[in-house]
PDB file of N, CA and C in Angstrom:
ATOM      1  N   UNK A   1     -18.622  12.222  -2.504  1.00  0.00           N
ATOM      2  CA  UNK A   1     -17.209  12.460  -2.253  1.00  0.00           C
ATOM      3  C   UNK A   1     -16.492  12.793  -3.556  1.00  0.00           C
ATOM      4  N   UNK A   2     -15.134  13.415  -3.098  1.00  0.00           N
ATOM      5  CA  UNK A   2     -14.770  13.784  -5.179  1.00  0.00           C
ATOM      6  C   UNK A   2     -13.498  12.569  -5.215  1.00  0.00           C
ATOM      7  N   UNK A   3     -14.041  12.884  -6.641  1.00  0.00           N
ATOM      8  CA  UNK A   3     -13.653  11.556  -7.407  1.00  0.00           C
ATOM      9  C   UNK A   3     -12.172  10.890  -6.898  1.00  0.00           C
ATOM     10  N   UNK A   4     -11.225  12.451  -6.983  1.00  0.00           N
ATOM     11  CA  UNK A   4      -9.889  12.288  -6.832  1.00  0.00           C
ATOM     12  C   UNK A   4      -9.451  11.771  -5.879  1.00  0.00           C
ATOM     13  N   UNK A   5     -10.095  11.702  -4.706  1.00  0.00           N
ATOM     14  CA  UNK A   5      -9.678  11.103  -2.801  1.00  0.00           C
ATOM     15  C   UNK A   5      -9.998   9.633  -3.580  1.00  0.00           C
ATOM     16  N   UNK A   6     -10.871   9.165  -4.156  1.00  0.00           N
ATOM     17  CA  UNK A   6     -10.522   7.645  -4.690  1.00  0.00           C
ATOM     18  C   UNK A   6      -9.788   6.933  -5.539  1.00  0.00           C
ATOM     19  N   UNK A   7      -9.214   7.978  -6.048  1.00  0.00           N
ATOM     20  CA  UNK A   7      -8.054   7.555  -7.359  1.00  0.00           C
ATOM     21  C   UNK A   7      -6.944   7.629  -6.478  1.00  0.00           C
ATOM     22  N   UNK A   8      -6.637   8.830  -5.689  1.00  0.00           N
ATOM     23  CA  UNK A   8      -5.222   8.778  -5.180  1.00  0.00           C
ATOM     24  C   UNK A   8      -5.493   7.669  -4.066  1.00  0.00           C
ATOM     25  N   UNK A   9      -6.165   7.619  -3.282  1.00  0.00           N
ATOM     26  CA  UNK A   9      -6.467   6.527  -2.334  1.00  0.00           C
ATOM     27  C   UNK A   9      -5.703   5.002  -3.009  1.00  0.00           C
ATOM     28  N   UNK A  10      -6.339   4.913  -4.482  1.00  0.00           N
ATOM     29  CA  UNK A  10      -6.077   3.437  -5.359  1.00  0.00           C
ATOM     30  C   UNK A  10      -4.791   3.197  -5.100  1.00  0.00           C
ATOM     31  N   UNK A  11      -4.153   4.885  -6.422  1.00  0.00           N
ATOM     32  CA  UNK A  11      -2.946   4.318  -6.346  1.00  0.00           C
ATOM     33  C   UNK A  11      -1.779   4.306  -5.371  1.00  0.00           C
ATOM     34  N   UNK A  12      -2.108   4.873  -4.686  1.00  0.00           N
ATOM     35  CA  UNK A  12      -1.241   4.799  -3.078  1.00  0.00           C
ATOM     36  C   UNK A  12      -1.510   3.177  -3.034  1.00  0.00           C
ATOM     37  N   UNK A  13      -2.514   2.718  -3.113  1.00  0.00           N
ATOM     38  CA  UNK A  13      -2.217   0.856  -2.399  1.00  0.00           C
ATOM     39  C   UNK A  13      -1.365   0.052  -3.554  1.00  0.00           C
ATOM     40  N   UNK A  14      -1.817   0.662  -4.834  1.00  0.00           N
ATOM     41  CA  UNK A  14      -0.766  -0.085  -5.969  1.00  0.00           C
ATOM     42  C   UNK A  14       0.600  -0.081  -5.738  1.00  0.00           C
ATOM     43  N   UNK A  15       0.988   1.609  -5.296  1.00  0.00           N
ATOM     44  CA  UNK A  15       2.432   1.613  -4.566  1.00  0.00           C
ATOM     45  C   UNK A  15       3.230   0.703  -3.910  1.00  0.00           C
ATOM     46  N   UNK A  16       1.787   1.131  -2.866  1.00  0.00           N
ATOM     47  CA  UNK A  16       2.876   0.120  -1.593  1.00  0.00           C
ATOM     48  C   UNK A  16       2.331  -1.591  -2.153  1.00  0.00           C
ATOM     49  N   UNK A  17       1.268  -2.049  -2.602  1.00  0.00           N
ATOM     50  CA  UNK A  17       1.761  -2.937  -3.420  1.00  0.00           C
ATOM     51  C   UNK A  17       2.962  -3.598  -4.205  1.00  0.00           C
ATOM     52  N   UNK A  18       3.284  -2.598  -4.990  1.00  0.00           N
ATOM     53  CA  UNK A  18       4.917  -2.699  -5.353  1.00  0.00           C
ATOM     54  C   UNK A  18       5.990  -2.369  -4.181  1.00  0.00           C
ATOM     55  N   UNK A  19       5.825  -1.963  -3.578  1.00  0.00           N
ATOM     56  CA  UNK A  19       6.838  -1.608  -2.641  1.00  0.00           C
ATOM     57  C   UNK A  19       6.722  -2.893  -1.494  1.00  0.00           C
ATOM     58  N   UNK A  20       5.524  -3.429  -1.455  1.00  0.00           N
ATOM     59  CA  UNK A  20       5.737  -5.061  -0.442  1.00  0.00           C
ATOM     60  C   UNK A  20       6.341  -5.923  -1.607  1.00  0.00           C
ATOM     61  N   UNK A  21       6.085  -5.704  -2.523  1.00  0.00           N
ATOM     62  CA  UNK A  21       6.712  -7.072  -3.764  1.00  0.00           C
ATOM     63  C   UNK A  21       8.410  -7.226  -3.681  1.00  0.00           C
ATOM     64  N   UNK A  22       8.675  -5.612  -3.297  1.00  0.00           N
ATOM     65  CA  UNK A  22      10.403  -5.312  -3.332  1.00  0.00           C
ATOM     66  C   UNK A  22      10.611  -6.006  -2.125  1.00  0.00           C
ATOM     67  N   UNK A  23       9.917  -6.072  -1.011  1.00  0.00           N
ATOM     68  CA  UNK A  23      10.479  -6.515   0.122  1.00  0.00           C
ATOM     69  C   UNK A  23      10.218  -8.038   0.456  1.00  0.00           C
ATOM     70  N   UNK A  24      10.083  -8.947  -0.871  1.00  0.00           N
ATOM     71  CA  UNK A  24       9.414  -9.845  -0.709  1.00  0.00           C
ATOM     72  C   UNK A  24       8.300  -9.893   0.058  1.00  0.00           C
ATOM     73  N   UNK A  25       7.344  -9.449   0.161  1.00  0.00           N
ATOM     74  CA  UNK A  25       6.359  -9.967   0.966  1.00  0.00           C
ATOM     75  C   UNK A  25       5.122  -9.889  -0.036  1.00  0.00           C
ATOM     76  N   UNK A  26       3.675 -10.154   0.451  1.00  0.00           N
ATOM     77  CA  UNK A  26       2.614 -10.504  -0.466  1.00  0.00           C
ATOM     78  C   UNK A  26       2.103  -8.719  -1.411  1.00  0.00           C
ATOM     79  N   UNK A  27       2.222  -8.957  -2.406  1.00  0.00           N
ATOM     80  CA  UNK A  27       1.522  -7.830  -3.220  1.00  0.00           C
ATOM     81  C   UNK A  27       0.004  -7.463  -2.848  1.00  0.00           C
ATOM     82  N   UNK A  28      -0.598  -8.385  -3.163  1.00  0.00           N
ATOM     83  CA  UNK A  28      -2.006  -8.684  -3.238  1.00  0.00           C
ATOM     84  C   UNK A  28      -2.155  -8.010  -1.579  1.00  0.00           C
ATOM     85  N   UNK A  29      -1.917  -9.110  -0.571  1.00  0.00           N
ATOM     86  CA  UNK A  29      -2.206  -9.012   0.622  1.00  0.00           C
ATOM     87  C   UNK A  29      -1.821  -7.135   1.335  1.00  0.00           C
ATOM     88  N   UNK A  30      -0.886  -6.802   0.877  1.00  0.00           N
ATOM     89  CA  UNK A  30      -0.419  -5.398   1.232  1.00  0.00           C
ATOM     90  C   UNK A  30      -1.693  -4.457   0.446  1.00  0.00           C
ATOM     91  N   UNK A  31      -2.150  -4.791  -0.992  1.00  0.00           N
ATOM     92  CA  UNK A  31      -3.158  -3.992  -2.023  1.00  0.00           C
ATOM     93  C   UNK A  31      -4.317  -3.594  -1.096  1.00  0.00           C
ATOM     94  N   UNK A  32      -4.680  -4.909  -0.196  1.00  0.00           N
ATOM     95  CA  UNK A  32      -5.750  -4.935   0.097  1.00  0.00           C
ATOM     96  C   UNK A  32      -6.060  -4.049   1.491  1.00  0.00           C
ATOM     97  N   UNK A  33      -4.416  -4.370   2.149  1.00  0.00           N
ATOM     98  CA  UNK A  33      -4.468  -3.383   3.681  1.00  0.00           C
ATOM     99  C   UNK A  33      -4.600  -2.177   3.335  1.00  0.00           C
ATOM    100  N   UNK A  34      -3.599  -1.605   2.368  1.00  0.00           N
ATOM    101  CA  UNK A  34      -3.850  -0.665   2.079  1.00  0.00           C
ATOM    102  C   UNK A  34      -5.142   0.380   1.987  1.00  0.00           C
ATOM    103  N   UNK A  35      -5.545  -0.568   1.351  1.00  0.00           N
ATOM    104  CA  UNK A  35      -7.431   0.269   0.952  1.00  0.00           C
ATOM    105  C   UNK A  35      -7.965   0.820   1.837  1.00  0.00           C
ATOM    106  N   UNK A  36      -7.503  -0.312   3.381  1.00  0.00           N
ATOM    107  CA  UNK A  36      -8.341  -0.030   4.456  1.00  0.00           C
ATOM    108  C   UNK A  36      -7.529   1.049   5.313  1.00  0.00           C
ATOM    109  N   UNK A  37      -6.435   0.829   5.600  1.00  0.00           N
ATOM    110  CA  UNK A  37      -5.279   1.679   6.053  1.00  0.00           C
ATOM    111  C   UNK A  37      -4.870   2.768   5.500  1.00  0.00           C
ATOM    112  N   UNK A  38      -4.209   2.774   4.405  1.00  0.00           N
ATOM    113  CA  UNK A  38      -3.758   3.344   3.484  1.00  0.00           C
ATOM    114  C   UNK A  38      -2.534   3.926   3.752  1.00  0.00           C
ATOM    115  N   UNK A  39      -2.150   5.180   4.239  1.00  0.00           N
ATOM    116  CA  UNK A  39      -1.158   5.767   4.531  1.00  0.00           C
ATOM    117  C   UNK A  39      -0.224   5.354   5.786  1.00  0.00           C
ATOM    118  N   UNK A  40      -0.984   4.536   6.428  1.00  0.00           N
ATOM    119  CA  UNK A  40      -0.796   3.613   7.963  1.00  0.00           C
ATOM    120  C   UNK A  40       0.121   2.553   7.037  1.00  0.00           C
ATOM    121  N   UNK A  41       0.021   2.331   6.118  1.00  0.00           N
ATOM    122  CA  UNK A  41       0.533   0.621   5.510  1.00  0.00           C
ATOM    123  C   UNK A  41       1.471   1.158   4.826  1.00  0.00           C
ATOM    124  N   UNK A  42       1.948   2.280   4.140  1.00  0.00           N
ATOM    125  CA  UNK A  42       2.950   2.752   3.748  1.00  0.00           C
ATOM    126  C   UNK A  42       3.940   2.968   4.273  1.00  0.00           C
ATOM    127  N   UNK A  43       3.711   3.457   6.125  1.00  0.00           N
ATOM    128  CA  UNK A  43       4.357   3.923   6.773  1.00  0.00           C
ATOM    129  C   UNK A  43       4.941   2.514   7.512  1.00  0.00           C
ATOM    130  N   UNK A  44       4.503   1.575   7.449  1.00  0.00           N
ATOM    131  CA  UNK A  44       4.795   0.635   7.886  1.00  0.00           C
ATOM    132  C   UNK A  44       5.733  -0.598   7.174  1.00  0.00           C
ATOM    133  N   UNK A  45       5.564  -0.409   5.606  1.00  0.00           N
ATOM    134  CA  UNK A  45       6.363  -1.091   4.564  1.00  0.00           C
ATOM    135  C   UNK A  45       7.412  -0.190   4.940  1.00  0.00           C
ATOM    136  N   UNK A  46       7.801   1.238   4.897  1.00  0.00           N
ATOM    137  CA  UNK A  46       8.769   2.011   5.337  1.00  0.00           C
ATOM    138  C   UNK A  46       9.859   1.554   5.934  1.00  0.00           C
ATOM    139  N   UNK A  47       9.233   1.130   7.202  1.00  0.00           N
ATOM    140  CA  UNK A  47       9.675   0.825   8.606  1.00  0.00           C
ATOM    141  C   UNK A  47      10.440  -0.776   8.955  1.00  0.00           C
ATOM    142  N   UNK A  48       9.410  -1.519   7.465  1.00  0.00           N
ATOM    143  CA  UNK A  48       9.906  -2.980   8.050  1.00  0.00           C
ATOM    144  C   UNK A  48      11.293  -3.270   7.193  1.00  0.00           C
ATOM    145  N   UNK A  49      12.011  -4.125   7.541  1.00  0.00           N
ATOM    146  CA  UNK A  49      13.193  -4.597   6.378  1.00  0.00           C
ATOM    147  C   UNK A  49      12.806  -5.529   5.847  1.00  0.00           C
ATOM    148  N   UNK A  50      13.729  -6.363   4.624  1.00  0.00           N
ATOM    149  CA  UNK A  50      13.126  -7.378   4.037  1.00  0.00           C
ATOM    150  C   UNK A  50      13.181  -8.647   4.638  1.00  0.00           C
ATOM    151  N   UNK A  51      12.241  -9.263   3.984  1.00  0.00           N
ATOM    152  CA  UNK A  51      11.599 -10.696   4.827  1.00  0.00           C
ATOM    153  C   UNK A  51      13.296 -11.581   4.380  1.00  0.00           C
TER     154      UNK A  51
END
C-alpha cells in the first residue's frame, strides 16, 4: 500500500484527537476510533456538542 494513505490516515486521528479534547471528551479513546473509523469519527465529533 503507499506510504501516504498511512500518514494521512494517522494524522486525521491526531485531529480529531484534538478536536474530542476541545469537546471535552477522551483524546486517547477518540485516537484510537479513529484508526478504525477514521473519517466516520470525524464526522461524528462534527455532529456531537460538548459533553
Amino acid at each position: 500500500m503507499n506510504e501516504g494513505y498511512f500518514v494521512g490516515w494517522g494524522t486525521l486521528a491526531l485531529i480529531n484527537a484534538v478536536l474530542a479534547q476541545g469537546k471535552n471528551r477522551s483524546g486517547l479513546n477518540w485516537f484510537i476510533i479513529s484508526l478504525v473509523i477514521g473519517p466516520i469519527a470525524t464526522l461524528s465529533l462534527a455532529l456531537f456538542d460538548k459533553k
